[in-house]
N, C-alpha and C. Protein backbone atom coordinates (compact mmCIF):
# COMPACT_ATOMS: atom_id res chain seq x y z
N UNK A 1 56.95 159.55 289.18
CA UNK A 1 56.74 158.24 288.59
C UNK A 1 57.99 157.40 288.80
N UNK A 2 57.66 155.87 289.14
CA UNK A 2 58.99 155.63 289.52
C UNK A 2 59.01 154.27 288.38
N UNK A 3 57.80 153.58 288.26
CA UNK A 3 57.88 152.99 287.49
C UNK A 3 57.37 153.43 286.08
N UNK A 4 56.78 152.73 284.85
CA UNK A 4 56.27 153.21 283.22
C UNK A 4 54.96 153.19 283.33
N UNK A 5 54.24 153.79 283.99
CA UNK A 5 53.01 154.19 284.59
C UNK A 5 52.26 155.12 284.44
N UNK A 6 51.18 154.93 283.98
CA UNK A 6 50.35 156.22 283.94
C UNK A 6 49.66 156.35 285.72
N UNK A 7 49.65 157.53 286.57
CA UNK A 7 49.44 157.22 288.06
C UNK A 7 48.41 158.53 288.13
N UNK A 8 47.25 158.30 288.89
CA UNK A 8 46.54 159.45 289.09
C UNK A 8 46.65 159.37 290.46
N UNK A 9 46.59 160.46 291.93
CA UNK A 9 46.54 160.38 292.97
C UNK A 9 45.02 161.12 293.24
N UNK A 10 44.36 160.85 293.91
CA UNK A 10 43.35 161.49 294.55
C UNK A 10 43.55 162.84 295.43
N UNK A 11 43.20 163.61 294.84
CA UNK A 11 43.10 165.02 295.86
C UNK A 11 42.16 165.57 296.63
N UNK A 12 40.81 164.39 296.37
CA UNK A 12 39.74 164.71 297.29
C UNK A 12 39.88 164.50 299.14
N UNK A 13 39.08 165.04 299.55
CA UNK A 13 39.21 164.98 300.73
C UNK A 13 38.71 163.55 301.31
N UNK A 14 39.79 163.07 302.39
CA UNK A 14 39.40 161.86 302.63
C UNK A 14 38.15 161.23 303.29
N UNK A 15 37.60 160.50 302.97
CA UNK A 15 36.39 159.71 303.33
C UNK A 15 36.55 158.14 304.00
N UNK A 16 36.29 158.21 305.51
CA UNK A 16 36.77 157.52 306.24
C UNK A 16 35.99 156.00 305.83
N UNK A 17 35.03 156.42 305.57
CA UNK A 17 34.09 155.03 304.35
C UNK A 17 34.71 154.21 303.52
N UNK A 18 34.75 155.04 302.29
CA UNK A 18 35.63 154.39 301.48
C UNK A 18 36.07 155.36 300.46
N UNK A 19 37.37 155.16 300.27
CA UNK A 19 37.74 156.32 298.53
C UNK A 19 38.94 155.76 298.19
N UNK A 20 38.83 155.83 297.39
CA UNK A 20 40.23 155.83 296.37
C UNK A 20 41.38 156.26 296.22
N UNK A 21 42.14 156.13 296.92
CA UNK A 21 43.68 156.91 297.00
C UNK A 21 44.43 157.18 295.58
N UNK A 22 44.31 155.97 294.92
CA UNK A 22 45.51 156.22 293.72
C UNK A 22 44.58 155.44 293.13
N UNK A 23 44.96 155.17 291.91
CA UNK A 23 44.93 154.63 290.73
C UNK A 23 46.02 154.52 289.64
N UNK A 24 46.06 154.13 288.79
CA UNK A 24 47.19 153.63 287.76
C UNK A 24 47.38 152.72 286.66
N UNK A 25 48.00 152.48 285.78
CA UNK A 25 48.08 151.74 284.96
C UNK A 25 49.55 151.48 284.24
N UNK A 26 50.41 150.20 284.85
CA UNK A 26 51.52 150.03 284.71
C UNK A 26 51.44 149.73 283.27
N UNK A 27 52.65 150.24 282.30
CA UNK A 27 52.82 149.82 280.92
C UNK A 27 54.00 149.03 280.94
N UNK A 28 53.89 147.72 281.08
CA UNK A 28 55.13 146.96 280.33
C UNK A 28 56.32 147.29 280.55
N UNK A 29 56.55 146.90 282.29
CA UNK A 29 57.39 147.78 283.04
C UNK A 29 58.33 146.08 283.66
N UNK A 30 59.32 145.57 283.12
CA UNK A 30 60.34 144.65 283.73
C UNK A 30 60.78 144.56 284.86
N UNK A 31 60.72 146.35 285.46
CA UNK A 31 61.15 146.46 286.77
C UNK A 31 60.46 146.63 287.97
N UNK A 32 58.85 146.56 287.88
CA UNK A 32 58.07 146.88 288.24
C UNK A 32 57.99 145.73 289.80
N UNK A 33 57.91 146.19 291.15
CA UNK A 33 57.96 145.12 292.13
C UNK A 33 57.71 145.92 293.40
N UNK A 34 56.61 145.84 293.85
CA UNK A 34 56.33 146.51 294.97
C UNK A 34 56.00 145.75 296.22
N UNK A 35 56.44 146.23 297.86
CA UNK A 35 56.35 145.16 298.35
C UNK A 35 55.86 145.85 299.30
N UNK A 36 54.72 145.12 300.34
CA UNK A 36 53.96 146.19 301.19
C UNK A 36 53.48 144.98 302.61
N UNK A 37 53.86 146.00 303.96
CA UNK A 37 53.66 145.23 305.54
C UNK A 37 52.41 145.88 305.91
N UNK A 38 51.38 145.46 306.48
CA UNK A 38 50.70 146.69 307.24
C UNK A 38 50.37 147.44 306.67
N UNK A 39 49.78 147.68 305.28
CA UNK A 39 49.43 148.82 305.15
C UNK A 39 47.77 149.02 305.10
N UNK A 40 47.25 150.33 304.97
CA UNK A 40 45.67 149.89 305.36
C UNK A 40 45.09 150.20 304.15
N UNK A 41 45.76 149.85 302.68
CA UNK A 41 45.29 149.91 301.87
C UNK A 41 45.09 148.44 300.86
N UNK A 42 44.17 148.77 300.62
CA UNK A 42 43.61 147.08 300.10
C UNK A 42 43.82 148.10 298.10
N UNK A 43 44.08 146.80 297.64
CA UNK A 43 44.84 146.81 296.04
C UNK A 43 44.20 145.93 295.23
N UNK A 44 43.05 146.44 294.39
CA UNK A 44 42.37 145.98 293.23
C UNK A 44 42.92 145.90 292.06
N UNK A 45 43.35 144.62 291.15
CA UNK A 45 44.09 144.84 290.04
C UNK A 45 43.85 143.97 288.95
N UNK A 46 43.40 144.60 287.49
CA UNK A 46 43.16 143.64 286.77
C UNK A 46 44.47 143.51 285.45
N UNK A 47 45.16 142.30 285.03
CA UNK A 47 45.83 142.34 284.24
C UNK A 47 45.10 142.41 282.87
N UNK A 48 45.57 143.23 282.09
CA UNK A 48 45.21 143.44 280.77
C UNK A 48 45.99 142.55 279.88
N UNK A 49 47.05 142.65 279.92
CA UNK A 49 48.34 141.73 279.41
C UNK A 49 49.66 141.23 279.95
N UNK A 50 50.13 140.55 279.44
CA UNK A 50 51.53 140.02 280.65
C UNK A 50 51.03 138.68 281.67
N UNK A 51 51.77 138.83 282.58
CA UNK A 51 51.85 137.85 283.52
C UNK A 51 52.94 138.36 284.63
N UNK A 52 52.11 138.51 286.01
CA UNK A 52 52.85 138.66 287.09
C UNK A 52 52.67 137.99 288.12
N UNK A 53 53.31 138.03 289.21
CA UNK A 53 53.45 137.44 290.39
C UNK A 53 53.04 137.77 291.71
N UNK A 54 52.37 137.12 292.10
CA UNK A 54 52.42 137.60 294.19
C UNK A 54 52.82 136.50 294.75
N UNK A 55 53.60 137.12 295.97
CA UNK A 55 54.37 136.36 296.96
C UNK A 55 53.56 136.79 298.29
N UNK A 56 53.30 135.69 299.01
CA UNK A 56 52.60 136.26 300.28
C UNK A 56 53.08 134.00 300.49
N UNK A 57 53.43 134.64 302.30
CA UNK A 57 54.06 133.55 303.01
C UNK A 57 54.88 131.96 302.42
N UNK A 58 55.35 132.54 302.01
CA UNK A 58 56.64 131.64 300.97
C UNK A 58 56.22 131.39 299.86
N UNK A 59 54.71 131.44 299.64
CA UNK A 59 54.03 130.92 298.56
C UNK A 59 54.65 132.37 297.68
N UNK A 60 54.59 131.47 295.64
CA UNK A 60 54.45 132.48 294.83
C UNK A 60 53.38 131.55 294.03
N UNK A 61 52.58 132.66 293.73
CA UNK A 61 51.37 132.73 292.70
C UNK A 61 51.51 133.67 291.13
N UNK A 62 51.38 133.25 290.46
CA UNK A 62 50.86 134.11 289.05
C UNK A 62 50.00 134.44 288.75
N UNK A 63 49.38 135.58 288.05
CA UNK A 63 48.41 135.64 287.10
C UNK A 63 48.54 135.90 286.32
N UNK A 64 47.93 135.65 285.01
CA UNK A 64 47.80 135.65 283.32
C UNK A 64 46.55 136.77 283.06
N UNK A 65 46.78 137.35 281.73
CA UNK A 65 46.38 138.23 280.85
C UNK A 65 44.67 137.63 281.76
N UNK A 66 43.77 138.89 281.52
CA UNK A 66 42.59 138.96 281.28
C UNK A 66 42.13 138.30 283.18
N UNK A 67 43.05 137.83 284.24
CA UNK A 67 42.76 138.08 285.93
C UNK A 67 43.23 139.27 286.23
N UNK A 68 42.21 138.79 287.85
CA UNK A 68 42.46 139.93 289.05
C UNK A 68 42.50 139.30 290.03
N UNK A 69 42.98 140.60 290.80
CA UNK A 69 43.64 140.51 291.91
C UNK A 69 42.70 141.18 293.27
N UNK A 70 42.53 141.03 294.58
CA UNK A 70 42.20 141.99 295.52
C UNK A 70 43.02 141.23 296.53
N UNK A 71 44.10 142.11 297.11
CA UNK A 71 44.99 142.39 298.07
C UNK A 71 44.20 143.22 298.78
N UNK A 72 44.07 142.38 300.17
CA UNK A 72 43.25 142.87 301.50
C UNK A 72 44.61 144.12 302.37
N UNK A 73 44.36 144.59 303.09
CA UNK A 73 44.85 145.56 304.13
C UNK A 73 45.63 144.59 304.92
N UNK A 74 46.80 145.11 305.56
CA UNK A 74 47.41 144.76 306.16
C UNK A 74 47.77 143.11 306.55
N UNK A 75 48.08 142.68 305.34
CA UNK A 75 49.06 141.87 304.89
C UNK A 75 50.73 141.99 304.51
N UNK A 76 51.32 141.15 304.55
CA UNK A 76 52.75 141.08 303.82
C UNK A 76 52.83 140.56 302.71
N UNK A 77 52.93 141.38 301.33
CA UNK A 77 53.01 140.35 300.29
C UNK A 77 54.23 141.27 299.27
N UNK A 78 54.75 140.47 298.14
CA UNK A 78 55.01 141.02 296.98
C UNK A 78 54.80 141.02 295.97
N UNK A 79 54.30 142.18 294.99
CA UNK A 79 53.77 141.89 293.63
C UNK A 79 54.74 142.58 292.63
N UNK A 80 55.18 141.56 291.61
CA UNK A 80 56.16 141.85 290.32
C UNK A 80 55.84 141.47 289.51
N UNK A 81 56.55 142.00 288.38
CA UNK A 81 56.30 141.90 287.02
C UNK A 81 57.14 140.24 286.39
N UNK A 82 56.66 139.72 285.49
CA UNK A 82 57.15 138.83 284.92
C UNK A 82 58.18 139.68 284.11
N UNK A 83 59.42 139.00 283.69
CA UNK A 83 60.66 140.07 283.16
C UNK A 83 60.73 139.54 281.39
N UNK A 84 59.80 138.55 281.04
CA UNK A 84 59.73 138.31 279.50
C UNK A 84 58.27 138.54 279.26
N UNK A 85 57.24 138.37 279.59
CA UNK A 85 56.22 138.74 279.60
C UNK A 85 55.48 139.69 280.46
N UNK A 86 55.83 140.81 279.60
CA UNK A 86 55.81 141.63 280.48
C UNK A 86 54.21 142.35 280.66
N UNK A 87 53.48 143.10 281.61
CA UNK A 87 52.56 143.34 282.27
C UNK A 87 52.11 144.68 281.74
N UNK A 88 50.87 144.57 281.59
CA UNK A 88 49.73 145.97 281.29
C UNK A 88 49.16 145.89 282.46
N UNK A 89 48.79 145.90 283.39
CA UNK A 89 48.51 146.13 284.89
C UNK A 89 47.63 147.61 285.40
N UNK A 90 46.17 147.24 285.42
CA UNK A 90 45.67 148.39 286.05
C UNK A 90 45.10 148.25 287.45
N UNK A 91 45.29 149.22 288.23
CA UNK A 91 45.02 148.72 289.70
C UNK A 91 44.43 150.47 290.14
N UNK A 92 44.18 149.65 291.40
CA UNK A 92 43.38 151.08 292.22
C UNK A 92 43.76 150.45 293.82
N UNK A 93 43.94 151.76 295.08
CA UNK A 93 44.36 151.40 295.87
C UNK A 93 43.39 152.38 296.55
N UNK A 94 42.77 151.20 297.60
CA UNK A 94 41.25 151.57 298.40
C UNK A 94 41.36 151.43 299.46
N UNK A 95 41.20 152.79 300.04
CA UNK A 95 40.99 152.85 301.59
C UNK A 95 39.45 152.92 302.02
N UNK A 96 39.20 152.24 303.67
CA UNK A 96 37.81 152.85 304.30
C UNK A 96 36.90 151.81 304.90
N UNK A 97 36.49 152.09 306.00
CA UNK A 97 35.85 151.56 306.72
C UNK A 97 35.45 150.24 305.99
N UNK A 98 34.69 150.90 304.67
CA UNK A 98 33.32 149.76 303.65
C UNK A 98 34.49 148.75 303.48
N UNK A 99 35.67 149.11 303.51
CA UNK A 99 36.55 147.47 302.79
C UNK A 99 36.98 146.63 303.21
N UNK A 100 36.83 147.54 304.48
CA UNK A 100 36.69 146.71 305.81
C UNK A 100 36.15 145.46 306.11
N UNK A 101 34.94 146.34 305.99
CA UNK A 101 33.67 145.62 306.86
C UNK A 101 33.24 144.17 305.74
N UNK A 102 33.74 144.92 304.37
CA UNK A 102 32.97 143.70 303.15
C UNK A 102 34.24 142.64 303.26
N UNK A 103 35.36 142.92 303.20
CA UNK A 103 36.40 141.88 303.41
C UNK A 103 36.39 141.00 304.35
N UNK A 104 36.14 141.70 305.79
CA UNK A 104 36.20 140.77 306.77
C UNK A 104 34.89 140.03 307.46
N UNK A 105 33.80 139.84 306.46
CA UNK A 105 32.56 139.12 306.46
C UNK A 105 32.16 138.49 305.40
């Protein structure tokens, strides 16, 4: 655990379709900031409480208590925590063909 996280990893065998790699649920974590190039995992996330940030091409965006998020595959972006209002954050990180195919149509 690197951040205040409850983190489950998937141990099933992978399914080139679609499955679920991780899952998680950040608790009210200040330090919380992950930043991702290329990767082929697309990032579903709904805030429960708090307020955080994504950065993708100079732009920064927020979201508030009770949005979500879907971060497509292989993008450049960064997502952090607001450092006074801080974030309940549950997310899931989805690999597979299906997220593919539904994203890019």
């Amino acid at each position: 655990m690197i951040f205040k996280e409850v983190f489950y990893k998937n141990n099933q065998r992978v399914n080139n379709k679609m499955y679920v790699r991780q899952a998680g649920v950040l608790i009210e974590d200040s330090s919380y900031c992950i930043s991702r190039e290329d990767s082929k995992t697309y990032v579903i996330g709904y805030l429960k409480s708090g307020k955080m940030y994504f950065q993708h091409n100079g732009q920064v965006y927020h979201f508030n208590q009770g949005e979500s998020i879907i971060l497509p595959e292989k993008i450049k972006y960064k997502l952090y925590a607001d450092t006074i209002n801080l974030p309940c954050f549950e997310w899931l990180n989805i690999r597979g063909d299906l997220m593919s195919c539904m994203y890019n149509h």
